[in-house]
N, C-alpha and C. Protein backbone atom coordinates (compact mmCIF):
# COMPACT_ATOMS: atom_id res chain seq x y z
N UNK A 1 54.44 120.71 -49.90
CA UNK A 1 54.05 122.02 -50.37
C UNK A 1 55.25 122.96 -50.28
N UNK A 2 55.71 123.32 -51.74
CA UNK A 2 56.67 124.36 -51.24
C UNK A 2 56.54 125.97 -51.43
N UNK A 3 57.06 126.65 -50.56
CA UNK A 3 57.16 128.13 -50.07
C UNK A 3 58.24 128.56 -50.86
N UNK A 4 58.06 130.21 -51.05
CA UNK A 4 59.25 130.82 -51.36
C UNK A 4 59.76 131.83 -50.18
N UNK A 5 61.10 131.88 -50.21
CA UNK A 5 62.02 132.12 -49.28
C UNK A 5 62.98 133.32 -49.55
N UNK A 6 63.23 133.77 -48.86
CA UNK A 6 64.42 134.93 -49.16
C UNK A 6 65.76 134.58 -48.07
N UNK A 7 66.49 134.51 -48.75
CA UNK A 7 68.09 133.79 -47.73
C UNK A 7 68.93 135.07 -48.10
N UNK A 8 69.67 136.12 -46.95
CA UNK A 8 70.49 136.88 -47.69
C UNK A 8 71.83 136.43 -46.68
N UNK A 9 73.20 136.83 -47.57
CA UNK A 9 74.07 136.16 -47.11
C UNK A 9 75.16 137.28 -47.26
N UNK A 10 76.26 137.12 -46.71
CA UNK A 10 77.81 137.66 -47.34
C UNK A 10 78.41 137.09 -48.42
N UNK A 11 78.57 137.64 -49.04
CA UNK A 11 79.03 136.56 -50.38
C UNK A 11 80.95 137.65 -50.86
N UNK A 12 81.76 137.19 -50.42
CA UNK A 12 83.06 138.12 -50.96
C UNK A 12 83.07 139.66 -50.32
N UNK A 13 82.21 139.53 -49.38
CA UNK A 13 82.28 140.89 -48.29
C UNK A 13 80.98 141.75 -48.84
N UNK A 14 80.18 141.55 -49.65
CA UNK A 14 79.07 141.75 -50.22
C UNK A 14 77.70 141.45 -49.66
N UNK A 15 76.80 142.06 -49.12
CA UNK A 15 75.50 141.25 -48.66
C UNK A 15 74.29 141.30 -50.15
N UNK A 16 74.02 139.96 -50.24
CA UNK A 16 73.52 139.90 -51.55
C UNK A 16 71.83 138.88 -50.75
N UNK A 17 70.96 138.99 -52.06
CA UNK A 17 70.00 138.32 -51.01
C UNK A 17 69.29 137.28 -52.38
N UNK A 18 68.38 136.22 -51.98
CA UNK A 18 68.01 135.49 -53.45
C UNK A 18 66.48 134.79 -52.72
N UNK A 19 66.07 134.35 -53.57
CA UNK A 19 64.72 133.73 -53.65
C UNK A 19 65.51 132.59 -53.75
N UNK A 20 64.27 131.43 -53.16
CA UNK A 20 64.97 130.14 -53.31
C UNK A 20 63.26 129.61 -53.10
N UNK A 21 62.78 128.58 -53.63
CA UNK A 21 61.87 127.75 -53.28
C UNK A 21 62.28 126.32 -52.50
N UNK A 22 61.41 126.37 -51.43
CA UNK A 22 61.76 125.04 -50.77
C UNK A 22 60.74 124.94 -49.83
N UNK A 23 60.57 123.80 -49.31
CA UNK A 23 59.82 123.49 -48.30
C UNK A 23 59.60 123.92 -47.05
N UNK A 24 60.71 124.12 -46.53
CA UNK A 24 61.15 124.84 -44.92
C UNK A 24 62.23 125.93 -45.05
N UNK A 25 62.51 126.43 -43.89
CA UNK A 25 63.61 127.52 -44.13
C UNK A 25 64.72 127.10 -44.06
N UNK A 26 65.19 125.81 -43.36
CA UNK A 26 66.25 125.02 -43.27
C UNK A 26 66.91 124.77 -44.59
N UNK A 27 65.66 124.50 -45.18
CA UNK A 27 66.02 122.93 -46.92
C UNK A 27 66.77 125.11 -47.46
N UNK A 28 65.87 125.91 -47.57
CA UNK A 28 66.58 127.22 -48.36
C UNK A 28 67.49 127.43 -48.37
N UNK A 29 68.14 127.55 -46.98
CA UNK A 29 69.17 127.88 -46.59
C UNK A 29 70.58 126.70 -47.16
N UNK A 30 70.25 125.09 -46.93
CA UNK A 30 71.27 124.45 -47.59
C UNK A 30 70.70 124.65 -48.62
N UNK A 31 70.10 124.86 -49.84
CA UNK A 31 70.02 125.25 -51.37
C UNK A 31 71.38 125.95 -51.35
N UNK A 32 71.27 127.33 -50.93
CA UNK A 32 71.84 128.39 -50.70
C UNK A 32 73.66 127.82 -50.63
N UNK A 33 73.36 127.20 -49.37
CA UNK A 33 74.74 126.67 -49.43
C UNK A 33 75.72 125.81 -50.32
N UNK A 34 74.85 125.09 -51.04
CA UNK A 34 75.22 124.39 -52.12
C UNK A 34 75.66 125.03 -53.05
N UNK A 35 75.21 125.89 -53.87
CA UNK A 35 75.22 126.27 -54.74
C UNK A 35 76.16 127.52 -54.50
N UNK A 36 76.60 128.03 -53.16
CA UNK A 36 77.91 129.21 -53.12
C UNK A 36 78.51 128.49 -51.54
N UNK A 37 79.20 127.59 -52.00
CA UNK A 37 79.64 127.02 -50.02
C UNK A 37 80.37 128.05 -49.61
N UNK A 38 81.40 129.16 -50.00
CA UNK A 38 81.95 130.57 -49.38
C UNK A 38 81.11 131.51 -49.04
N UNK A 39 79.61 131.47 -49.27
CA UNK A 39 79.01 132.32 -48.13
C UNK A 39 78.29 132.48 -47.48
N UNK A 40 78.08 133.28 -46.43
CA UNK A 40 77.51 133.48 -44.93
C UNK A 40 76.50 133.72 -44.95
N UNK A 41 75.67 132.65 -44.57
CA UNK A 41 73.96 133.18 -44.38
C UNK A 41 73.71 134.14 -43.03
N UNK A 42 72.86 134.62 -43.29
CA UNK A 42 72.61 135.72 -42.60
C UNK A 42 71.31 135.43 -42.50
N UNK A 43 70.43 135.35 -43.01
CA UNK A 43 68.93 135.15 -42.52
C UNK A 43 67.99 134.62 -43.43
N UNK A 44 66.92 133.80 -43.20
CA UNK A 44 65.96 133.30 -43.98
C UNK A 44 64.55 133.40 -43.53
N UNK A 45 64.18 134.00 -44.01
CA UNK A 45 63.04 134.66 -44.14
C UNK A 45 61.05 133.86 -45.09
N UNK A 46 60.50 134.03 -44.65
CA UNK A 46 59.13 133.42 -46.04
C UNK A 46 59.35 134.98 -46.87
N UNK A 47 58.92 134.95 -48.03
CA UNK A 47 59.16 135.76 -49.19
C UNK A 47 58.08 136.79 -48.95
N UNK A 48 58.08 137.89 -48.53
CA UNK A 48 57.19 139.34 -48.51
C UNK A 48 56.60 139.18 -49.83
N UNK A 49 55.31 139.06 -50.15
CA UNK A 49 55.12 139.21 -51.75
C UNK A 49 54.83 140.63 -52.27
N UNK A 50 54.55 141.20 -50.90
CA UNK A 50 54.41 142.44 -51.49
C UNK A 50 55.30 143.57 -51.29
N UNK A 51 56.70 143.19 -50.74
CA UNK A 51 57.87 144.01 -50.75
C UNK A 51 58.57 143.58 -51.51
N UNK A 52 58.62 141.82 -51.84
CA UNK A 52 60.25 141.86 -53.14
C UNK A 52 59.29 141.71 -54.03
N UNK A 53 57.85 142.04 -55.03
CA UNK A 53 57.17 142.50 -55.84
C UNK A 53 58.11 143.82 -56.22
N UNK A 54 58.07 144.95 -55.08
CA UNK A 54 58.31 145.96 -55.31
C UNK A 54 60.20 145.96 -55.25
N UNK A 55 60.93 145.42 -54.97
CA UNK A 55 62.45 145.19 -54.85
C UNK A 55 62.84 143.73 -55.00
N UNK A 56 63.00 143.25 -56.53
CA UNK A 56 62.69 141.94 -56.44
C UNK A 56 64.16 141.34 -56.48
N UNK A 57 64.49 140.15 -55.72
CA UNK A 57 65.98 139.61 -55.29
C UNK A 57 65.83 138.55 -56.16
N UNK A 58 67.45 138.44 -56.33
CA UNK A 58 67.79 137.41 -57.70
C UNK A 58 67.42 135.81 -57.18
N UNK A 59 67.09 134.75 -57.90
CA UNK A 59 66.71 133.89 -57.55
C UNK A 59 67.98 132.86 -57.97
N UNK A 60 67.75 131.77 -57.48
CA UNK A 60 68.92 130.83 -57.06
C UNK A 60 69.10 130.43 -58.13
N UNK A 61 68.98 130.09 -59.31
CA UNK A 61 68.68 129.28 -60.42
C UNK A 61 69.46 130.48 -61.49
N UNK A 62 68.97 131.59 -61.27
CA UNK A 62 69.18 132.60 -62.46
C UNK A 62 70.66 133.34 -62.10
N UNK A 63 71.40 133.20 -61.51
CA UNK A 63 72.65 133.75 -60.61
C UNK A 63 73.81 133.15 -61.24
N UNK A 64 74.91 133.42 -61.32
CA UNK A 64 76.36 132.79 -62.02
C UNK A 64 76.88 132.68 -60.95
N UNK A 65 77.99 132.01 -60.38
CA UNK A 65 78.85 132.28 -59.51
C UNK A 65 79.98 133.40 -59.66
């Protein structure tokens, strides 16, 4: 069963934050890492639905490097 997640990180001295779907907060977090290995996780979180509804963070998939 997978959950959605919020991972925010340092990314180039920047704190940026993303949705990620995954199973645990662990599997989010290496998503996260994969896909930008230069930056710093900072925290992972289960997804507020009713705060990033209202402030919604970019998701892992939809992001450029």
């Amino acid at each position: 069963m997978k959950q959605e997640f919020t991972v925010g990180m340092n990314l180039n001295g920047k704190s940026q934050s993303v949705c990620v779907e995954a199973e645990d907060a662990l599997i989010a977090a290496l998503k996260v890492k994969q896909e930008r290995p230069q930056a710093v996780i900072n925290y992972v979180r289960k997804r507020n639905k009713r705060g990033d509804l209202r402030h919604p963070h970019q998701g892992i998939a939809a992001t450029t490097r």
